[in-house]
N, C-alpha and C. Protein backbone atom coordinates (compact mmCIF):
# COMPACT_ATOMS: atom_id res chain seq x y z
N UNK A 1 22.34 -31.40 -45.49
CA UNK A 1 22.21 -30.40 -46.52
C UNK A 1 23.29 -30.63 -47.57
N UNK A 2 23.02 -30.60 -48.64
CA UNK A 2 23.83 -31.00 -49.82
C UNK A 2 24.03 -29.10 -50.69
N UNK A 3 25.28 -29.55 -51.15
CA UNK A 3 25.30 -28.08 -52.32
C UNK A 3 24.85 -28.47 -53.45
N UNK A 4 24.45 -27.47 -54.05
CA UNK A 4 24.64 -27.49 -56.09
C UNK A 4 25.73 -27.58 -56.34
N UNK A 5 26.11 -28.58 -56.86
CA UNK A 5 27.58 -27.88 -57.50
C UNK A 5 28.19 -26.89 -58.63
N UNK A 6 27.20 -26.75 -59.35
CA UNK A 6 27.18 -25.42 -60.37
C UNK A 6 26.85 -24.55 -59.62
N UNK A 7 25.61 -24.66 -58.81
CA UNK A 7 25.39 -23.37 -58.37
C UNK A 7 26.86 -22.47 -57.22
N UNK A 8 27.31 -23.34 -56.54
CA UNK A 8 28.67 -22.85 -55.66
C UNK A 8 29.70 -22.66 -56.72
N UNK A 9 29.76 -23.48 -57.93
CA UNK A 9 31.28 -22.95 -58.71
C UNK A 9 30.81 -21.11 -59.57
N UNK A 10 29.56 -21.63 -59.71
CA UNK A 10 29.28 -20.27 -60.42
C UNK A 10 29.39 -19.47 -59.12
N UNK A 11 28.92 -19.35 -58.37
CA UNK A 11 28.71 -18.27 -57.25
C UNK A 11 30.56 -17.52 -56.89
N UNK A 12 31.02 -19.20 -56.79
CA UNK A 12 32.61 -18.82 -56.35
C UNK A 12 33.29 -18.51 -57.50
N UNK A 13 33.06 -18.22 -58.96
CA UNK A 13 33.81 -17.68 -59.67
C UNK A 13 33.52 -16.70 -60.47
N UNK A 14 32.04 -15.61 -59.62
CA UNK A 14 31.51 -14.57 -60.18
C UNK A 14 32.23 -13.78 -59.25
N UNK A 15 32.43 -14.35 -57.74
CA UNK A 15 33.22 -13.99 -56.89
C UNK A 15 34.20 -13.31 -57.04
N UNK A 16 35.26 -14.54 -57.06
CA UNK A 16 36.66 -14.20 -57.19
C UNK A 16 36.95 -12.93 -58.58
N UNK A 17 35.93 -13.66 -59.78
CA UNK A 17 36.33 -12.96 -60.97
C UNK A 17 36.16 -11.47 -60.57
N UNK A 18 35.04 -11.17 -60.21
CA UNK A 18 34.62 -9.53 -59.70
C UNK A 18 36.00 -8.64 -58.89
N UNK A 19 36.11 -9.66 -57.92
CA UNK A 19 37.28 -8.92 -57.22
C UNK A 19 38.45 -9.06 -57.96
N UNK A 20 38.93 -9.82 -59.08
CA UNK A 20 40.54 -10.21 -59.52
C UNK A 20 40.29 -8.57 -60.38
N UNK A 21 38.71 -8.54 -61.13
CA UNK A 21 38.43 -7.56 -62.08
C UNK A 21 38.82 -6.48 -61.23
N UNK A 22 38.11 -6.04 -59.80
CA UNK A 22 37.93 -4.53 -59.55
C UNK A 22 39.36 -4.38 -58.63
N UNK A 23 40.29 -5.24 -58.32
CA UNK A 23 41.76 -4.87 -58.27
C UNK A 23 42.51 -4.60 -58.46
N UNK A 24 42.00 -5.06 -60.30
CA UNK A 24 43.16 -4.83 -61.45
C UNK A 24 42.96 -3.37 -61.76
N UNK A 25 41.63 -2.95 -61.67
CA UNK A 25 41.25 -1.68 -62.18
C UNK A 25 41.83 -0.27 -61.44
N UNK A 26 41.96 -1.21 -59.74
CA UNK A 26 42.53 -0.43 -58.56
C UNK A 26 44.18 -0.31 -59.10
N UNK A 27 44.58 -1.20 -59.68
CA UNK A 27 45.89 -1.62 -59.47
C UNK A 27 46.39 -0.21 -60.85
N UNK A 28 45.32 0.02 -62.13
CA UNK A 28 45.61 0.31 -62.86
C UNK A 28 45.75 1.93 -62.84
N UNK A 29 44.34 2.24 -61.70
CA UNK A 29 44.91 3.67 -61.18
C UNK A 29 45.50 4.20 -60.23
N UNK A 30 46.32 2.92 -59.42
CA UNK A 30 47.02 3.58 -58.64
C UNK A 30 48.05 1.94 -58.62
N UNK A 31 48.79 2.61 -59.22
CA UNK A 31 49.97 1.89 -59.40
C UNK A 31 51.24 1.31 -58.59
N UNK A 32 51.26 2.17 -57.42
CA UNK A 32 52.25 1.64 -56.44
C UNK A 32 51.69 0.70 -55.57
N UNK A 33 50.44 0.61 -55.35
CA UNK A 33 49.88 -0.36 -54.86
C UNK A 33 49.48 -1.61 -55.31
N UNK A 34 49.13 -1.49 -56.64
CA UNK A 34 48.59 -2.71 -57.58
C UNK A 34 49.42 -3.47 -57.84
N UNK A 35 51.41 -2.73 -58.23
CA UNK A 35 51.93 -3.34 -58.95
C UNK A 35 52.27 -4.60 -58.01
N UNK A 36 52.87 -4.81 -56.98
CA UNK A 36 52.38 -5.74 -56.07
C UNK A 36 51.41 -6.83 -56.54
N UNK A 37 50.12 -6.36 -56.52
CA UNK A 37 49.12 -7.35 -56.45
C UNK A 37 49.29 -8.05 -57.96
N UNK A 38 49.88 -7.31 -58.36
CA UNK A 38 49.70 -7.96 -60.36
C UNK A 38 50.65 -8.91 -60.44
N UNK A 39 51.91 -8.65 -59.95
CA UNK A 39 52.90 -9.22 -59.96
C UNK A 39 52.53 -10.76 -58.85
N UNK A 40 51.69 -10.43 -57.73
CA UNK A 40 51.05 -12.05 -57.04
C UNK A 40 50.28 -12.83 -58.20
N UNK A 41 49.47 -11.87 -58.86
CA UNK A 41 48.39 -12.93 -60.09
C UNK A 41 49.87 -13.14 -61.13
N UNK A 42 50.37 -12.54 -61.07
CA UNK A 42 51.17 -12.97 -62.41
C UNK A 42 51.79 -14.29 -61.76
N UNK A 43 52.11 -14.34 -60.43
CA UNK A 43 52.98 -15.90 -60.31
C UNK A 43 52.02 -16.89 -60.47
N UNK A 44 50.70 -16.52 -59.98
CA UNK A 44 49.38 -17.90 -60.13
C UNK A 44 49.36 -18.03 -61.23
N UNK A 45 49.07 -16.88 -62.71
CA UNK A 45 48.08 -17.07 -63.60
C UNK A 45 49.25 -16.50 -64.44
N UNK A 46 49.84 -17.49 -65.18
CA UNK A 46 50.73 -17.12 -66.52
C UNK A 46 49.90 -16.40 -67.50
N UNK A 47 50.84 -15.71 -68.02
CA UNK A 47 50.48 -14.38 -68.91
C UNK A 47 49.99 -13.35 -68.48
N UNK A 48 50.15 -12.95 -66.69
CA UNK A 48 49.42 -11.98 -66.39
C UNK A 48 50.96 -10.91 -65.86
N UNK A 49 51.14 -10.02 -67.11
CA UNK A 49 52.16 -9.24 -66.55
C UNK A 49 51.88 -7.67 -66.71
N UNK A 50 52.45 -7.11 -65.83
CA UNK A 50 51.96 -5.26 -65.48
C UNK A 50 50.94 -5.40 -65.65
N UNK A 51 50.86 -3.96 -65.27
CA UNK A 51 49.30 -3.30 -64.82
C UNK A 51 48.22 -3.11 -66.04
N UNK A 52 48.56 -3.79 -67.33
CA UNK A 52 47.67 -2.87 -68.60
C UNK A 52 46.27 -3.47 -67.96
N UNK A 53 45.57 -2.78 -68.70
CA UNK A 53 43.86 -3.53 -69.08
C UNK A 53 44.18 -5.14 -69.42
N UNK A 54 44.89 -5.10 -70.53
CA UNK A 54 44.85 -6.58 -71.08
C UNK A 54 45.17 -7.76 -70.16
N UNK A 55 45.82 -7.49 -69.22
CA UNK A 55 46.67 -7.79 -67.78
C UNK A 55 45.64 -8.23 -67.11
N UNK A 56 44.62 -6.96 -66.82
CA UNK A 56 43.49 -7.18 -66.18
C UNK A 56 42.60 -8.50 -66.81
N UNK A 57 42.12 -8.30 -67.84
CA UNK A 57 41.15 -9.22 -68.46
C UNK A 57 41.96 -10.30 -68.54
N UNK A 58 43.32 -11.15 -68.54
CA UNK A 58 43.53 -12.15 -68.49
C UNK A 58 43.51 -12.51 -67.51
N UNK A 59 43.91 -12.00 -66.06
CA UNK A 59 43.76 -12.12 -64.96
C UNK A 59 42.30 -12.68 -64.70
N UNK A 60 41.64 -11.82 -64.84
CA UNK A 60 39.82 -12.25 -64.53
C UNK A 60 39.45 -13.19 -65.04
N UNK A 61 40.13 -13.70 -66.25
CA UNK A 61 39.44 -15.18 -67.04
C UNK A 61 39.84 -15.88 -66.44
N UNK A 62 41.38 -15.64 -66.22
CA UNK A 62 41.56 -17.47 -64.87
C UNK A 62 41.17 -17.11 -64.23
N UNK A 63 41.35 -16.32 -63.53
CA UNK A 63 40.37 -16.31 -61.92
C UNK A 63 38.71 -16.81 -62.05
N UNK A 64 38.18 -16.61 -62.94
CA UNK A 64 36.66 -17.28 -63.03
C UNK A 64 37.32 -18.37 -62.96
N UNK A 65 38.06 -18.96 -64.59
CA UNK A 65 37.91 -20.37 -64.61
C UNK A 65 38.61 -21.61 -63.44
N UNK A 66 39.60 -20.52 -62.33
CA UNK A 66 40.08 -20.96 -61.36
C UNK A 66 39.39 -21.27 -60.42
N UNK A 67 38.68 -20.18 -59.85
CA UNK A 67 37.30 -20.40 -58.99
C UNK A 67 36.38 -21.05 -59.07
N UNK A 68 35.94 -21.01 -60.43
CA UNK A 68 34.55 -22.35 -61.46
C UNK A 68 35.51 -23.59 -60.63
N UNK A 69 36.69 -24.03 -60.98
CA UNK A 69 36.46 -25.58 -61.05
C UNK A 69 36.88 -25.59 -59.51
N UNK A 70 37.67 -24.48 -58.46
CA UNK A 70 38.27 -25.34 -57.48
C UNK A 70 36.51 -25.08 -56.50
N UNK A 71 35.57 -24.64 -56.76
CA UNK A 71 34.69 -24.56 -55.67
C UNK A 71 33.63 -25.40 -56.47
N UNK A 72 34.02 -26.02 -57.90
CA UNK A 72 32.90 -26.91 -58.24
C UNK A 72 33.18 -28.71 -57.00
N UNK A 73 34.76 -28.53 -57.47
CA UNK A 73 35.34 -29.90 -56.78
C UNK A 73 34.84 -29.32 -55.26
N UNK A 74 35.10 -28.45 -54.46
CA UNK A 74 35.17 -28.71 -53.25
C UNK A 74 33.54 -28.46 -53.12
N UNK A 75 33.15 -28.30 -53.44
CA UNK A 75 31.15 -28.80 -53.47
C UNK A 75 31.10 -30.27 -53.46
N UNK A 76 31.68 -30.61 -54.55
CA UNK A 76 31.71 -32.29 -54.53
C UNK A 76 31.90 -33.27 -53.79
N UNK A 77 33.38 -32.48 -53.28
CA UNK A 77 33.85 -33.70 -52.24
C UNK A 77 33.06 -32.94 -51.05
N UNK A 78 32.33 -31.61 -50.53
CA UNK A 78 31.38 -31.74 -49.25
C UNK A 78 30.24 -32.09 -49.20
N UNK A 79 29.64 -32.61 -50.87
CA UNK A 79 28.33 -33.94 -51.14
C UNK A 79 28.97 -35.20 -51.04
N UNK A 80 30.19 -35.66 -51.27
CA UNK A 80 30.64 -36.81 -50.73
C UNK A 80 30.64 -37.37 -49.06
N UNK A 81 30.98 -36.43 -48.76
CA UNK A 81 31.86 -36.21 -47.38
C UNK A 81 30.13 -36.30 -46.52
N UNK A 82 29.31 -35.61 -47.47
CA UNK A 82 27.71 -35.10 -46.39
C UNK A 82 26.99 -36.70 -46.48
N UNK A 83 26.91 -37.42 -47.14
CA UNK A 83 26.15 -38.57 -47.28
C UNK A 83 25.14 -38.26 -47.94
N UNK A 84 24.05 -39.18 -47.87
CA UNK A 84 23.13 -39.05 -48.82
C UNK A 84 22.06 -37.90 -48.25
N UNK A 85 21.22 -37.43 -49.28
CA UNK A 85 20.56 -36.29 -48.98
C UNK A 85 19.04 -36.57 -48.02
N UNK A 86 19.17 -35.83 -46.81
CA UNK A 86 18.42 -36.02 -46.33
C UNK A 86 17.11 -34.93 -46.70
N UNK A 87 15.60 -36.05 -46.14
CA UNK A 87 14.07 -35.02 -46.42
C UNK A 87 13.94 -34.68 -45.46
């Protein structure tokens, strides 16, 4: 069995993006908990600092475009790794 590889990067970075989105939103109304989590995306994803909205939405763009490419590659290398496609 072989993957898509668009189809797994899209899948894995509607993913991640959804949840980076509905954390930030968590993070934004309740603040002793989030600030934590903002401050983890802020060490991954430069420019992501405090809790604002804007915080949020930069957060969620890398996180798609983080998720897009690392689950496009690891599709790739498990069509490498699978051999050729069997009928």
């Amino acid at each position: 069995m072989r993957l898509s590889v668009k189809g797994f990067a899209l899948a894995g970075a509607v993913v991640w993006g959804v949840g980076v989105f509905l954390a930030g939103l968590l993070a934004i109304l309740e603040p002793d908990w989030g600030a934590r989590y903002m401050e983890l995306l802020g060490a991954i994803y430069p420019g992501v600092e405090g809790t604002s909205f804007g915080a949020v939405i930069i957060a969620t763009l890398y996180a798609v475009v983080d998720a897009g490419i690392g689950c496009a590659v690891f599709a790739w290398l498990y069509n490498r790794f699978a051999g050729p496609a069997s009928t």
